[in-house]
N, C-alpha and C. Protein backbone atom coordinates (compact mmCIF):
# COMPACT_ATOMS: atom_id res chain seq x y z
N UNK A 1 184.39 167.48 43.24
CA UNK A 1 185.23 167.59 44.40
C UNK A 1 184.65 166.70 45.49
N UNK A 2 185.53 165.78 46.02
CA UNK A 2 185.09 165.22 47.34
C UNK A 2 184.53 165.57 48.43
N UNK A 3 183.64 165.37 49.01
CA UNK A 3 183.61 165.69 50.86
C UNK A 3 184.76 165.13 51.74
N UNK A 4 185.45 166.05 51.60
CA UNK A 4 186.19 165.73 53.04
C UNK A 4 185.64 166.20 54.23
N UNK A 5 185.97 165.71 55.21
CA UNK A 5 186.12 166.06 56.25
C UNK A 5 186.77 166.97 57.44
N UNK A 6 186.92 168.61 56.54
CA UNK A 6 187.53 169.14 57.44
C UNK A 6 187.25 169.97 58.46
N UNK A 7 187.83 170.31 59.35
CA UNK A 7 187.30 171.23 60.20
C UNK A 7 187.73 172.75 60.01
N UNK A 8 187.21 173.55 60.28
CA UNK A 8 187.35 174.91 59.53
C UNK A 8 187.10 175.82 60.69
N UNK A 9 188.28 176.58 61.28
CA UNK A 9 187.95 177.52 62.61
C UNK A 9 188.33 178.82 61.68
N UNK A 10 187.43 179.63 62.13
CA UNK A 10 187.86 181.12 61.31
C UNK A 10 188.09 182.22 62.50
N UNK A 11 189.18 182.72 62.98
CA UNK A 11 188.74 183.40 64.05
C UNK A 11 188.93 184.89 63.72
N UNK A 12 187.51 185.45 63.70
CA UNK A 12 187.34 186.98 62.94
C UNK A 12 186.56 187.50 63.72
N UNK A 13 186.55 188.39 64.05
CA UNK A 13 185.19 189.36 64.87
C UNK A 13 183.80 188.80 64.27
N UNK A 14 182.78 189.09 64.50
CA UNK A 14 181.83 188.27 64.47
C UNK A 14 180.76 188.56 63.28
N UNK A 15 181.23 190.20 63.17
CA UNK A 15 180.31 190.95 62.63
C UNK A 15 181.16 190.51 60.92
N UNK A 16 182.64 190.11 60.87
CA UNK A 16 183.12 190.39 59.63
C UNK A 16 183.13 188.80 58.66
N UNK A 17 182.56 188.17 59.27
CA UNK A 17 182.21 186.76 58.70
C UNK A 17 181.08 186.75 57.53
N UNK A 18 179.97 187.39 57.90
CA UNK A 18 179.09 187.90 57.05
C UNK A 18 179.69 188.85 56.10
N UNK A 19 180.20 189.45 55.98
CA UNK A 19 180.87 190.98 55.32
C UNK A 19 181.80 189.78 54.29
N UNK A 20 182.14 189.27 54.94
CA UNK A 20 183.60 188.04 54.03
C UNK A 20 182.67 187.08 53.06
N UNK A 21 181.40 186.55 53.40
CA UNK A 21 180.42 186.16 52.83
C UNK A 21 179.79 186.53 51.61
N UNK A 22 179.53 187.58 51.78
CA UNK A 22 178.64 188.41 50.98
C UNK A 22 179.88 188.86 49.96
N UNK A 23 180.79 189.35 50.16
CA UNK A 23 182.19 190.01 49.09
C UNK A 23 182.54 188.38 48.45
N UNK A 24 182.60 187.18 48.65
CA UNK A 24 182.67 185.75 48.15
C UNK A 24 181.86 185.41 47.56
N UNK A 25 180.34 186.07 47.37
CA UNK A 25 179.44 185.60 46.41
C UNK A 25 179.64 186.55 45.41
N UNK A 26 179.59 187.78 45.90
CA UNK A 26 180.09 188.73 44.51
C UNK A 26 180.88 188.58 43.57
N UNK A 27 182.01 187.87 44.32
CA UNK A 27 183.48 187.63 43.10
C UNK A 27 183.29 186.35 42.89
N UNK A 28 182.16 185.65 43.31
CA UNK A 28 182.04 183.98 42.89
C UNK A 28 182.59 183.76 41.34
N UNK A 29 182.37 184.40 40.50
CA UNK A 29 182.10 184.02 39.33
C UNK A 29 183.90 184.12 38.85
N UNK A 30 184.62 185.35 39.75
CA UNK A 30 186.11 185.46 39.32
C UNK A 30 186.92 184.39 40.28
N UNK A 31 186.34 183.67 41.12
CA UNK A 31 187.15 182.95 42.18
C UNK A 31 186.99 181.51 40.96
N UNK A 32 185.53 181.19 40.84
CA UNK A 32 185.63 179.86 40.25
C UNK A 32 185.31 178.66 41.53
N UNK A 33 185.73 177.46 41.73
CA UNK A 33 185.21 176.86 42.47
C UNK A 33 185.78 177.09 43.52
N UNK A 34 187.07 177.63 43.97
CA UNK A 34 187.93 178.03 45.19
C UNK A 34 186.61 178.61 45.94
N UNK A 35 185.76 179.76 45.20
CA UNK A 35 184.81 180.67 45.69
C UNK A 35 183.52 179.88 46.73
N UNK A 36 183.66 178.55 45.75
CA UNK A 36 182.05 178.31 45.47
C UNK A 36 182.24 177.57 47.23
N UNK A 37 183.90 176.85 47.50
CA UNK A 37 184.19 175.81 48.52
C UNK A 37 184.57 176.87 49.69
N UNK A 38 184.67 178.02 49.63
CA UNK A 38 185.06 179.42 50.74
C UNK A 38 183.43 179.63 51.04
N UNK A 39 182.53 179.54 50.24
CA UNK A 39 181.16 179.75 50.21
C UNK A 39 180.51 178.66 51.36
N UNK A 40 180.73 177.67 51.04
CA UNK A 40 179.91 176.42 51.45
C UNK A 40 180.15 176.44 52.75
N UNK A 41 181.71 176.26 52.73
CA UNK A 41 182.80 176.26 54.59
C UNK A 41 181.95 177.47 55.60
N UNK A 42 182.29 178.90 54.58
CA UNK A 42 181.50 179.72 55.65
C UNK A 42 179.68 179.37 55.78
N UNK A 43 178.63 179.01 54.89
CA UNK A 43 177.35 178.22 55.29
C UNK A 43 177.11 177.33 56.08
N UNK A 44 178.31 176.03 56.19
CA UNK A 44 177.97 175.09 56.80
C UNK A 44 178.43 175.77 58.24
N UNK A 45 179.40 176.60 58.34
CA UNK A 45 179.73 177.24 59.65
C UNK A 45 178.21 178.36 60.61
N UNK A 46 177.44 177.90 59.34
CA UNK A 46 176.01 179.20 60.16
C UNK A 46 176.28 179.95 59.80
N UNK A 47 177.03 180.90 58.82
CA UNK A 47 177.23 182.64 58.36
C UNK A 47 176.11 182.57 58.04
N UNK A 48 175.58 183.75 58.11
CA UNK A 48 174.64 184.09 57.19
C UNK A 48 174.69 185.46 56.45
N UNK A 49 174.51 186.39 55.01
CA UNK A 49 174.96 187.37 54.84
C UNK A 49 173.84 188.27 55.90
N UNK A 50 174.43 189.56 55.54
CA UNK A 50 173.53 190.36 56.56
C UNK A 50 172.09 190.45 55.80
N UNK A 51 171.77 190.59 54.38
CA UNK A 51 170.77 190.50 53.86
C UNK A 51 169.71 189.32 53.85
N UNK A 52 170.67 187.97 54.20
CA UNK A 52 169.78 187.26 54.57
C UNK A 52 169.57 187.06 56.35
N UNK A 53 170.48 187.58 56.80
CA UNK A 53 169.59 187.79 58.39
C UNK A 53 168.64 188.39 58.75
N UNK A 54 168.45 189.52 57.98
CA UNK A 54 167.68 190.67 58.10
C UNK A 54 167.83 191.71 59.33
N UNK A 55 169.53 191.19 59.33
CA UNK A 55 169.98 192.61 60.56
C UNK A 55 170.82 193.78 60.11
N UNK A 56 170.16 194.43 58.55
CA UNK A 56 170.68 195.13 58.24
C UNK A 56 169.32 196.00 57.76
N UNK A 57 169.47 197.48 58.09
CA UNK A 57 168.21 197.97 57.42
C UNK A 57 169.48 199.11 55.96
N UNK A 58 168.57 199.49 55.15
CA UNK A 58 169.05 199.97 54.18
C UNK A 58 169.92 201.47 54.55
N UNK A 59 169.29 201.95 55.64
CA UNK A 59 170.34 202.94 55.46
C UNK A 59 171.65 202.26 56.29
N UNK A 60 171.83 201.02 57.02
CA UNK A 60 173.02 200.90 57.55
C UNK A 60 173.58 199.56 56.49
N UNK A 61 172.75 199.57 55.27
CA UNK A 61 173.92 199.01 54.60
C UNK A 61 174.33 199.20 52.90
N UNK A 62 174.16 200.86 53.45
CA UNK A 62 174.97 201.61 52.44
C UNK A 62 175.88 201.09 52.11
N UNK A 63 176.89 201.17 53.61
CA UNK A 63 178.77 200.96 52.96
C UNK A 63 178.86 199.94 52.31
N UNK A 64 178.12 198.62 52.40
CA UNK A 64 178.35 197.74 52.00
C UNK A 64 178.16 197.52 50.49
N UNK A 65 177.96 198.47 49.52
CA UNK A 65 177.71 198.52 48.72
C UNK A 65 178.86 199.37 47.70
């Protein structure tokens, strides 16, 4: 797939970008490359999941599980 050049505005509460992140690596494998290019867009945008921020401690990220 090419690099294009696009620009990518997501406008979501702040907290649910990460949450959208993390559920896109999980189903990576059922998305296929759609997943892998929803993946990259939200990285190059700075997401980070909450597990790799480390602003989640285990009991507040039960639900997410």
């Amino acid at each position: 797939m090419g690099s294009d050049n696009h620009v990518v505005q997501v406008d979501t509460k702040p907290m649910q970008a990460p949450l959208i992140l993390e559920r896109l690596k999980a189903l990576r494998g059922e998305l296929g490359m759609l997943g892998e290019e929803l993946i990259n867009l939200l990285r190059n945008a700075g997401v980070a999941t909450h597990a790799e921020s480390g602003s989640v401690t285990k009991k507040n990220s039960e639900w997410l599980i």
